[in-house]
PDB file of N, CA and C in Angstrom:
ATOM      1  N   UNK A   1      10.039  -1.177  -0.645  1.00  0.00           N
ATOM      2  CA  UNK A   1       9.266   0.042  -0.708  1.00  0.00           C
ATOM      3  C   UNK A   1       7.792  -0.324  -0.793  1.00  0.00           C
ATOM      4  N   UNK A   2       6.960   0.377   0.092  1.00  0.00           N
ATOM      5  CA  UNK A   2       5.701   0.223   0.121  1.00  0.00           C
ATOM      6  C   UNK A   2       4.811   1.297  -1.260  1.00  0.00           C
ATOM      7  N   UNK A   3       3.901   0.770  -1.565  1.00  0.00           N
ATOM      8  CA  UNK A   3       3.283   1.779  -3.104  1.00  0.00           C
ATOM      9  C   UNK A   3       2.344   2.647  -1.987  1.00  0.00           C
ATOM     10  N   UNK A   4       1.829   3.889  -2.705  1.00  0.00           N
ATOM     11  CA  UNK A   4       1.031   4.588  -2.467  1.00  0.00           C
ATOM     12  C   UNK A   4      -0.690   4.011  -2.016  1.00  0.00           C
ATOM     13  N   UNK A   5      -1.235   4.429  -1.311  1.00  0.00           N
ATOM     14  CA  UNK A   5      -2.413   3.913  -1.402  1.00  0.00           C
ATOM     15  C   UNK A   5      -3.468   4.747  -1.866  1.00  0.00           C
ATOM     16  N   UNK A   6      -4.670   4.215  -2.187  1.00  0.00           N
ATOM     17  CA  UNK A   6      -5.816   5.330  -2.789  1.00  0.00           C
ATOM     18  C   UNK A   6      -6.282   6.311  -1.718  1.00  0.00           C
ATOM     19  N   UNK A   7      -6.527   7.203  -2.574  1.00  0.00           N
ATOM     20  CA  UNK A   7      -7.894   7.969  -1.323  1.00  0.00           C
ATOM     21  C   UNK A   7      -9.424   8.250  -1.838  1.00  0.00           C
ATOM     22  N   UNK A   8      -9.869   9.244  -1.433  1.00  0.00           N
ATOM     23  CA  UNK A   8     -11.317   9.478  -1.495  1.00  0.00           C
ATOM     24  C   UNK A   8     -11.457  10.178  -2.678  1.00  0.00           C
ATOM     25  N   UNK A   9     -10.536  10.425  -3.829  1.00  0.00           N
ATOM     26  CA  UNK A   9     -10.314  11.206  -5.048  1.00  0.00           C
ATOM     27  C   UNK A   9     -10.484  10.529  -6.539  1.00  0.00           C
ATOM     28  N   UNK A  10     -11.597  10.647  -7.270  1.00  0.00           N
ATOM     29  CA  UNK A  10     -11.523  10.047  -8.261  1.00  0.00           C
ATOM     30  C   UNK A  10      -9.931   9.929  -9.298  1.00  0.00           C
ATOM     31  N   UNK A  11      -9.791  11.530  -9.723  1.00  0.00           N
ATOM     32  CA  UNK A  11      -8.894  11.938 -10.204  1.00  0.00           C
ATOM     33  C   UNK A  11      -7.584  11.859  -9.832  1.00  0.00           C
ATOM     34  N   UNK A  12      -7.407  11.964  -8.516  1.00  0.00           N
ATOM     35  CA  UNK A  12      -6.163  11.641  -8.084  1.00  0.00           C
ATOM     36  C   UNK A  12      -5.773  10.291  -7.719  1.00  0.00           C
ATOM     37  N   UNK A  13      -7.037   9.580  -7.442  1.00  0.00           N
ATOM     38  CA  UNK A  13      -6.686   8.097  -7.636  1.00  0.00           C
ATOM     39  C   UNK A  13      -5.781   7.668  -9.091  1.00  0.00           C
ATOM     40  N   UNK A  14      -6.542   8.129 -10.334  1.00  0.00           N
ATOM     41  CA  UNK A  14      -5.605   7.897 -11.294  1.00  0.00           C
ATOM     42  C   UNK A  14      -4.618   7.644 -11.466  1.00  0.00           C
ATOM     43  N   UNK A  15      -4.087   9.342 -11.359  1.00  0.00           N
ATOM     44  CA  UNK A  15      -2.708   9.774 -10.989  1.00  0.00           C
ATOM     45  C   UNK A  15      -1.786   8.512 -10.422  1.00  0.00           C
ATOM     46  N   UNK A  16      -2.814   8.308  -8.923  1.00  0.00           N
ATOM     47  CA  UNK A  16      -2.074   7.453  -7.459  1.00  0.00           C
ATOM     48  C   UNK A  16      -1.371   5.810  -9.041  1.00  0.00           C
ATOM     49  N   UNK A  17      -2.359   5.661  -9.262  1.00  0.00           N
ATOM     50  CA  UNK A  17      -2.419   4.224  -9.818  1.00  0.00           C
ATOM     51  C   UNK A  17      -1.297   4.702 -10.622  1.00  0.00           C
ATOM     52  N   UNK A  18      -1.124   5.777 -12.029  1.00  0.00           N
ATOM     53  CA  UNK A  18       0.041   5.661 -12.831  1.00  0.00           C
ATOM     54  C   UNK A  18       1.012   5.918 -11.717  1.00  0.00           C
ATOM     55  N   UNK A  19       1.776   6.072 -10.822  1.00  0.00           N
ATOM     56  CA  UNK A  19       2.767   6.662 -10.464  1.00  0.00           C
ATOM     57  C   UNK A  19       2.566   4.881  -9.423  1.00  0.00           C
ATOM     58  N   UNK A  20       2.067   4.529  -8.834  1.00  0.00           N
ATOM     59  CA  UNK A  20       1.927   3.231  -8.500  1.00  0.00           C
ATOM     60  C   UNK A  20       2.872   2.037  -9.593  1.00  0.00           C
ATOM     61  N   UNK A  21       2.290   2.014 -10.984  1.00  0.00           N
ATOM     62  CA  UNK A  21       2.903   1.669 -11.955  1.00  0.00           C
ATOM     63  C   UNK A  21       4.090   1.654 -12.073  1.00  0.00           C
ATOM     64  N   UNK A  22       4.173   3.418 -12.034  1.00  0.00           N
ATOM     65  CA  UNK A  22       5.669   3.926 -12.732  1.00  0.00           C
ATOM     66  C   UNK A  22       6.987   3.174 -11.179  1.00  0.00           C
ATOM     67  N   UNK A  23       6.329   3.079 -10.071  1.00  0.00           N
ATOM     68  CA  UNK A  23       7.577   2.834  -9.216  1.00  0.00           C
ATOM     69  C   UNK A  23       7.831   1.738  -8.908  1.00  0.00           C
ATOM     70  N   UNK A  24       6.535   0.347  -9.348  1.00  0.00           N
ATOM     71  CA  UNK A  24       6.908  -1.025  -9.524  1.00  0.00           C
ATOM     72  C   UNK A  24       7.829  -1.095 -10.721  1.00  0.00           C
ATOM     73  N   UNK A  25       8.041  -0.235 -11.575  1.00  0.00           N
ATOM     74  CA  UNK A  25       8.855  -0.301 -13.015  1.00  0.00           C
ATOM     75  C   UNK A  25      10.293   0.075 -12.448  1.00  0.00           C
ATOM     76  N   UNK A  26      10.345   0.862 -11.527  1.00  0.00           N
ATOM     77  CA  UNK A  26      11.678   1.473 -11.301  1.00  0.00           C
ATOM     78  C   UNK A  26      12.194   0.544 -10.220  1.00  0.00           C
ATOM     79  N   UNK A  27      11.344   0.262  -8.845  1.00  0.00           N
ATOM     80  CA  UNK A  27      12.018  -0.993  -7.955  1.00  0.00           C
ATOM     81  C   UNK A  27      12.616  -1.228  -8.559  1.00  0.00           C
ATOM     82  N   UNK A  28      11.788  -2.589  -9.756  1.00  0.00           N
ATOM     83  CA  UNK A  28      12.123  -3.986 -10.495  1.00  0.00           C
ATOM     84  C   UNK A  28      13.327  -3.479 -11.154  1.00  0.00           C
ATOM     85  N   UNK A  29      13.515  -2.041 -11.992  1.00  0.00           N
ATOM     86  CA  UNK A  29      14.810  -1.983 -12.642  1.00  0.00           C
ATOM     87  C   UNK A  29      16.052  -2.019 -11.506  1.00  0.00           C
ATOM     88  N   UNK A  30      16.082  -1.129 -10.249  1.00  0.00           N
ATOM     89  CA  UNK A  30      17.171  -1.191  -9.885  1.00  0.00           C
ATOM     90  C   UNK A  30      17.290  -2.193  -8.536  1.00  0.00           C
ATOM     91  N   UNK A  31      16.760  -3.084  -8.887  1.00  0.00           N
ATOM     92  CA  UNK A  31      16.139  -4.540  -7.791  1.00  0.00           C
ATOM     93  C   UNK A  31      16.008  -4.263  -6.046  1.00  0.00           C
ATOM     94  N   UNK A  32      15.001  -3.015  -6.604  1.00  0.00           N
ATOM     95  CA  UNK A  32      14.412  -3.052  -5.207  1.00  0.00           C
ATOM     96  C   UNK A  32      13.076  -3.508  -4.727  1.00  0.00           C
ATOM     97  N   UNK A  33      12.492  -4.404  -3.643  1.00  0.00           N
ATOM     98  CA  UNK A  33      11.511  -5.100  -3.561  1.00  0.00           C
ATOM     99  C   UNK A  33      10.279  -3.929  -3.392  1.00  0.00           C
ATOM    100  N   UNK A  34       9.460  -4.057  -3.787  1.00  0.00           N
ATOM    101  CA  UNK A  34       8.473  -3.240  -3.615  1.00  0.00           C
ATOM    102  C   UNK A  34       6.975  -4.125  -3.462  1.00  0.00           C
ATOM    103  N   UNK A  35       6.130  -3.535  -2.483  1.00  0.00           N
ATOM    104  CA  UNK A  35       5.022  -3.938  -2.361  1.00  0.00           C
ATOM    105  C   UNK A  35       3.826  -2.997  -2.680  1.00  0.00           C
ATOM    106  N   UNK A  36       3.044  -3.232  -3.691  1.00  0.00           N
ATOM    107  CA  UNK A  36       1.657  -2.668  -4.294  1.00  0.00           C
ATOM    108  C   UNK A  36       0.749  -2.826  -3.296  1.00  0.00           C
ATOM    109  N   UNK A  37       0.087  -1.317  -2.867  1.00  0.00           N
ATOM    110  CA  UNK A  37      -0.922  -1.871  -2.297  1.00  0.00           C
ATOM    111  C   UNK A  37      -2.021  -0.884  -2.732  1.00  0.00           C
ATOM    112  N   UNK A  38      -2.102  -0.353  -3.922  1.00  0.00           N
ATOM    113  CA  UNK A  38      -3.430   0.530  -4.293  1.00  0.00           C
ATOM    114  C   UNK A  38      -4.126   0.125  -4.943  1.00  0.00           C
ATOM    115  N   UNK A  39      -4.391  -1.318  -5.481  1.00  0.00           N
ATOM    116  CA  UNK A  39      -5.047  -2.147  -6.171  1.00  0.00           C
ATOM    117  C   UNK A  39      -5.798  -2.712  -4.763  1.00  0.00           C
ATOM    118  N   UNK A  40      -5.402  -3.528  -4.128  1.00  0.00           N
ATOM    119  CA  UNK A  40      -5.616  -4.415  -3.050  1.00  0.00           C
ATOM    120  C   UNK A  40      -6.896  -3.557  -2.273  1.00  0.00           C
ATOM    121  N   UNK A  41      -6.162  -2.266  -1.828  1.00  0.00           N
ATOM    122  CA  UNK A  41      -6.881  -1.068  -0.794  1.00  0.00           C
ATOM    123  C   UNK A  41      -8.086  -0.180  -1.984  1.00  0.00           C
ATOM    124  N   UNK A  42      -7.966   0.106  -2.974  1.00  0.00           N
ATOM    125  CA  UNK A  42      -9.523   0.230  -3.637  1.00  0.00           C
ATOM    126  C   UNK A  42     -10.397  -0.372  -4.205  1.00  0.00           C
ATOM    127  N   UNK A  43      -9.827  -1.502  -4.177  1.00  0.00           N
ATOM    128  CA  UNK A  43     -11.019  -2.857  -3.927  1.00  0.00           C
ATOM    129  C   UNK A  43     -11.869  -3.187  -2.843  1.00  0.00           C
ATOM    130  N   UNK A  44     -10.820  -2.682  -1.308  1.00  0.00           N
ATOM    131  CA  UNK A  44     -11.390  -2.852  -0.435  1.00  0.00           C
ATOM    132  C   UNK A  44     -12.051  -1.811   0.235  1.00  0.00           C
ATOM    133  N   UNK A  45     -13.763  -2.398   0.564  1.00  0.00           N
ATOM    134  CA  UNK A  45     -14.856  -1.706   1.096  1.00  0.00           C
ATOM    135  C   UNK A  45     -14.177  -0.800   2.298  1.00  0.00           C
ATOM    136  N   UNK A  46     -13.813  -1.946   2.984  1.00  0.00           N
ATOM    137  CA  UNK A  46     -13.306  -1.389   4.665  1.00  0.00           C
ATOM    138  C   UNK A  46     -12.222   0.357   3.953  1.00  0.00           C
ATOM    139  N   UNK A  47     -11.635   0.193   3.411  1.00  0.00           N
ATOM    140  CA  UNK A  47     -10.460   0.888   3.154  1.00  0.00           C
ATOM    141  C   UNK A  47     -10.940   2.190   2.558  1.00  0.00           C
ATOM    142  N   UNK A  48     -12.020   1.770   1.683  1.00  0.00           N
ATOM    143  CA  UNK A  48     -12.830   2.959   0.563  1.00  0.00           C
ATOM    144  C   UNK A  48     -13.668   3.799   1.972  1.00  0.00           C
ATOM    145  N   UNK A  49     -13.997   2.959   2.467  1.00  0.00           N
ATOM    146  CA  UNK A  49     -15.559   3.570   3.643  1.00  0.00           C
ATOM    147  C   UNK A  49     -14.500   4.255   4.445  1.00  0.00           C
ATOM    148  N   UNK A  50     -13.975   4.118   4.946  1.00  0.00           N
ATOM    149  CA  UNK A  50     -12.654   4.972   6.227  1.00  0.00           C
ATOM    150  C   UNK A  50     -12.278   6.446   5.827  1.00  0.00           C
ATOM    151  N   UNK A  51     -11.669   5.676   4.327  1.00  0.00           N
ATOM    152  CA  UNK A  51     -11.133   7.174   3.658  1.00  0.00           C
ATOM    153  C   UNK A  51     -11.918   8.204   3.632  1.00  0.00           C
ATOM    154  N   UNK A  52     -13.096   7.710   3.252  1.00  0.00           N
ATOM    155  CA  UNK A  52     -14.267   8.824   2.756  1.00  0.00           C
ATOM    156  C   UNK A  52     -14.876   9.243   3.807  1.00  0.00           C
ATOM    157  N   UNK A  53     -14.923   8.774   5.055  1.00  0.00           N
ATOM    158  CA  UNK A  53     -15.375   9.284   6.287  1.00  0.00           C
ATOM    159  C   UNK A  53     -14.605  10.086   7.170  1.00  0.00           C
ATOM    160  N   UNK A  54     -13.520  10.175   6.366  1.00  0.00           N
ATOM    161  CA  UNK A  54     -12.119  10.592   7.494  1.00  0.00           C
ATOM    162  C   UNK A  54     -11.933  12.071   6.377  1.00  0.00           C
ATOM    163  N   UNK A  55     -11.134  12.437   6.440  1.00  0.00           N
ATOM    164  CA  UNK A  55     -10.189  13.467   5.557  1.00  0.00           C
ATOM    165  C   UNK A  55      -9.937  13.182   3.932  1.00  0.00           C
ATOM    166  N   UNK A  56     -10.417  12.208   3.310  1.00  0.00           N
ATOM    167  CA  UNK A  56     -10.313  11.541   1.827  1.00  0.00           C
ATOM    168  C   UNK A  56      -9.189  11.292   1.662  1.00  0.00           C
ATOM    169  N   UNK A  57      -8.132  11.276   2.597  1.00  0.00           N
ATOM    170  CA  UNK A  57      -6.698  10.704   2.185  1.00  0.00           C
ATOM    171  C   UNK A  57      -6.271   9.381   3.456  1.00  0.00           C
ATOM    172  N   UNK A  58      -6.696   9.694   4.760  1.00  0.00           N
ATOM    173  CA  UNK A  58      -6.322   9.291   5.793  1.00  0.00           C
ATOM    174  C   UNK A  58      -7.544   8.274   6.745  1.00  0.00           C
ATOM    175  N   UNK A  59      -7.523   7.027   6.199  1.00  0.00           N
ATOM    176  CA  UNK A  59      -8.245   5.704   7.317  1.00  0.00           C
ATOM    177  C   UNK A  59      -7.989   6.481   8.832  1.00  0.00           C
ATOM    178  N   UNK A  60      -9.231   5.669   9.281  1.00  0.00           N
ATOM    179  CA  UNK A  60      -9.491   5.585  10.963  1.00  0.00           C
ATOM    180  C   UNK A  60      -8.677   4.117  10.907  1.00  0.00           C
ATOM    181  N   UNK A  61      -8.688   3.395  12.275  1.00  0.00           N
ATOM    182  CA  UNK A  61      -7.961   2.706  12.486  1.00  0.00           C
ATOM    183  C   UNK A  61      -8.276   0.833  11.476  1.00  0.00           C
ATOM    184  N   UNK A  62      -9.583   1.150  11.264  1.00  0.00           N
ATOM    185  CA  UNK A  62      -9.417  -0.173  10.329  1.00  0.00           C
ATOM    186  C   UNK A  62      -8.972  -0.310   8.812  1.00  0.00           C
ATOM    187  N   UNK A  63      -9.078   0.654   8.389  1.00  0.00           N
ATOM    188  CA  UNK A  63      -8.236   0.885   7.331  1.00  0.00           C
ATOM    189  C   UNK A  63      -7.083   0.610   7.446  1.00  0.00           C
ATOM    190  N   UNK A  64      -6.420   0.800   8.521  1.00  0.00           N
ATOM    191  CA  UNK A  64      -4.520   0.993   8.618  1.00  0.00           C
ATOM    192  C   UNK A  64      -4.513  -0.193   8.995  1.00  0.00           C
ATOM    193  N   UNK A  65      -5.611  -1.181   9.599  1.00  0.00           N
ATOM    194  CA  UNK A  65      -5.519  -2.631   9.798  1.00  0.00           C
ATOM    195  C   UNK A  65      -5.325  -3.196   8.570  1.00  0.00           C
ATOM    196  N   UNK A  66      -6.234  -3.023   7.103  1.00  0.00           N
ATOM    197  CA  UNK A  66      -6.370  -3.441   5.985  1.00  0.00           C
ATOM    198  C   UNK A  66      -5.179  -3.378   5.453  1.00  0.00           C
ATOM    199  N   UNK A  67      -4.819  -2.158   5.290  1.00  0.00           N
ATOM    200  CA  UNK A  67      -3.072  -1.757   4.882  1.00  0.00           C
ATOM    201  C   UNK A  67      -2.233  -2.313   5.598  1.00  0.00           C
ATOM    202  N   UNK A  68      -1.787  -2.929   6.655  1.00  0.00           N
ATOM    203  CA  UNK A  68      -1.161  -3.786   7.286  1.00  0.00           C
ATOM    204  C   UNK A  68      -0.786  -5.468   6.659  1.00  0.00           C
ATOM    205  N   UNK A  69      -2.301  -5.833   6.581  1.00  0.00           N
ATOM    206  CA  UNK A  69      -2.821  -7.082   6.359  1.00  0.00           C
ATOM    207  C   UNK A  69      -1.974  -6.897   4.886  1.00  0.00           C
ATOM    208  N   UNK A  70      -2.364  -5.645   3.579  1.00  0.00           N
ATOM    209  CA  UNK A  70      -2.316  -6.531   2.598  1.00  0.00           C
ATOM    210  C   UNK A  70      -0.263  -6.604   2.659  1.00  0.00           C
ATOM    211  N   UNK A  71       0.307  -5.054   3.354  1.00  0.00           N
ATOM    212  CA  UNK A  71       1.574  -5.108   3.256  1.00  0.00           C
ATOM    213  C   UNK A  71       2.170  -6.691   3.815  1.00  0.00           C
ATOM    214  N   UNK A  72       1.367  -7.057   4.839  1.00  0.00           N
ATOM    215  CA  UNK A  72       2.303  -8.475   5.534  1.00  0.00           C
ATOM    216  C   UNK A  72       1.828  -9.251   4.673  1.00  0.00           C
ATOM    217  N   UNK A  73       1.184  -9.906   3.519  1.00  0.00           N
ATOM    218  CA  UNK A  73       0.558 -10.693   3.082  1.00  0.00           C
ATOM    219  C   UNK A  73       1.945 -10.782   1.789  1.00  0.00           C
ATOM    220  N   UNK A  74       2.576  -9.632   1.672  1.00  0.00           N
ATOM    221  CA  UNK A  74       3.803  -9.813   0.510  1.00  0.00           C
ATOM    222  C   UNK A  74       4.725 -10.603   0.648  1.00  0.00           C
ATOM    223  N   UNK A  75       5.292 -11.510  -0.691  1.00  0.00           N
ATOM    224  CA  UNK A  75       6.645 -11.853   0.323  1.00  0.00           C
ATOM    225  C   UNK A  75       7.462 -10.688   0.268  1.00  0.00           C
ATOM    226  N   UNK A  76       7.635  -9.825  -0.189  1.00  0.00           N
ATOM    227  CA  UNK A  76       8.902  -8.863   0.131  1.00  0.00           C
ATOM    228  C   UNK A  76       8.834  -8.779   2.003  1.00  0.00           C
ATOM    229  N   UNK A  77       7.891  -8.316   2.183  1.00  0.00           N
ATOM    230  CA  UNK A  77       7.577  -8.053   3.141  1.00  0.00           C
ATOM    231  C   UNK A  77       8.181  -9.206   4.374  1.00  0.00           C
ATOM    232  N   UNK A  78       7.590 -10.349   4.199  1.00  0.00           N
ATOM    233  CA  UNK A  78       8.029 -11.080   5.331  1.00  0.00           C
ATOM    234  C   UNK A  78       9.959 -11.814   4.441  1.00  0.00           C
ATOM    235  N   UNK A  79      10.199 -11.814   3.707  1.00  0.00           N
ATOM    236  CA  UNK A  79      11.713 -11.459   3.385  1.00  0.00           C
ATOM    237  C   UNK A  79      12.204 -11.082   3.967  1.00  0.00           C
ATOM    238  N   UNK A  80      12.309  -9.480   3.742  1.00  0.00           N
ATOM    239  CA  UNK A  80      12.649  -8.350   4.942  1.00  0.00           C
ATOM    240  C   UNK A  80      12.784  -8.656   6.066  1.00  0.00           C
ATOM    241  N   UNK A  81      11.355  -9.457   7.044  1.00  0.00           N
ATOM    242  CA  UNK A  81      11.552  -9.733   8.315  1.00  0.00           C
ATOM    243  C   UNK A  81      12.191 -10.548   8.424  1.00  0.00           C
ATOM    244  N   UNK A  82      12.543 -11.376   7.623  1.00  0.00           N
ATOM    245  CA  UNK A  82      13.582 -12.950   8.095  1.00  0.00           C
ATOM    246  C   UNK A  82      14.640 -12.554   8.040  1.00  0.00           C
ATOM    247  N   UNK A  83      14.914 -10.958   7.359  1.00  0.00           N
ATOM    248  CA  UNK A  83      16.204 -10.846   7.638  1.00  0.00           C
ATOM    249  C   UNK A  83      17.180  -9.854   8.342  1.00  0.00           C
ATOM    250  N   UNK A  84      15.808  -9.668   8.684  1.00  0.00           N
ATOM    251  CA  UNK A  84      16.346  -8.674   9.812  1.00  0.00           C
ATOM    252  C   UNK A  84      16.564  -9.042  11.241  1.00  0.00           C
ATOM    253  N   UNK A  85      17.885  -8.830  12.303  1.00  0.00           N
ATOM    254  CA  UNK A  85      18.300  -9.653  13.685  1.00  0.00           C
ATOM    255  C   UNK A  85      17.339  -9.131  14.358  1.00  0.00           C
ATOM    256  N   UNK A  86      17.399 -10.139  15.163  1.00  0.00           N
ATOM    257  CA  UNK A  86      16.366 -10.686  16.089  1.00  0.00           C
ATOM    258  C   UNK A  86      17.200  -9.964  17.592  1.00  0.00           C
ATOM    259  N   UNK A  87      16.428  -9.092  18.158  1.00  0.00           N
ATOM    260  CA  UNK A  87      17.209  -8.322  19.376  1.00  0.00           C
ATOM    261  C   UNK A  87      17.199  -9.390  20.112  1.00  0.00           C
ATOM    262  N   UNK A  88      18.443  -9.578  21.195  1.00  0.00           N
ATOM    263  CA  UNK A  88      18.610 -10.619  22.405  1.00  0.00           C
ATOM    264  C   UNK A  88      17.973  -9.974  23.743  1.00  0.00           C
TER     265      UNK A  88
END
């Protein structure tokens, strides 16, 4: 499971972050892999500048590059791909 990412919202960033929290707590209980990425993405400039120029929830296309980058950068993530078949 991928986490929520931030947007252009002070307040609802909050929110984003406890409920971010609350579903790395629940994966880990019922051992499902999960990847955080709302720490990673409101750190990042590229990601903050998109949001806020766009709709405050929704990146132009380099943002969704950033969110890409940090999702493949997990191992859950490339896990997943090793184990998933390879079409002939």
């Amino acid at each position: 499971m991928v986490g929520p990412p931030p947007i252009a919202d002070a307040g609802t960033n909050a929110r984003i972050a406890a409920l971010d929290a609350a579903l790395a707590v629940l994966c880990r209980r019922i051992g499902q892999p999960y990847v955080p990425v709302f720490a990673a993405l409101a750190a990042d400039p590229a990601w903050i500048h998109e949001v806020a120029a766009g709709d405050g929830a929704h990146p132009a296309a380099g943002g969704y590059a950033q969110l890409a980058r940090v999702v493949g950068a997990s191992p859950h993530w490339n896990e997943f791909l090793a184990a998933c078949p390879v079409a002939a």
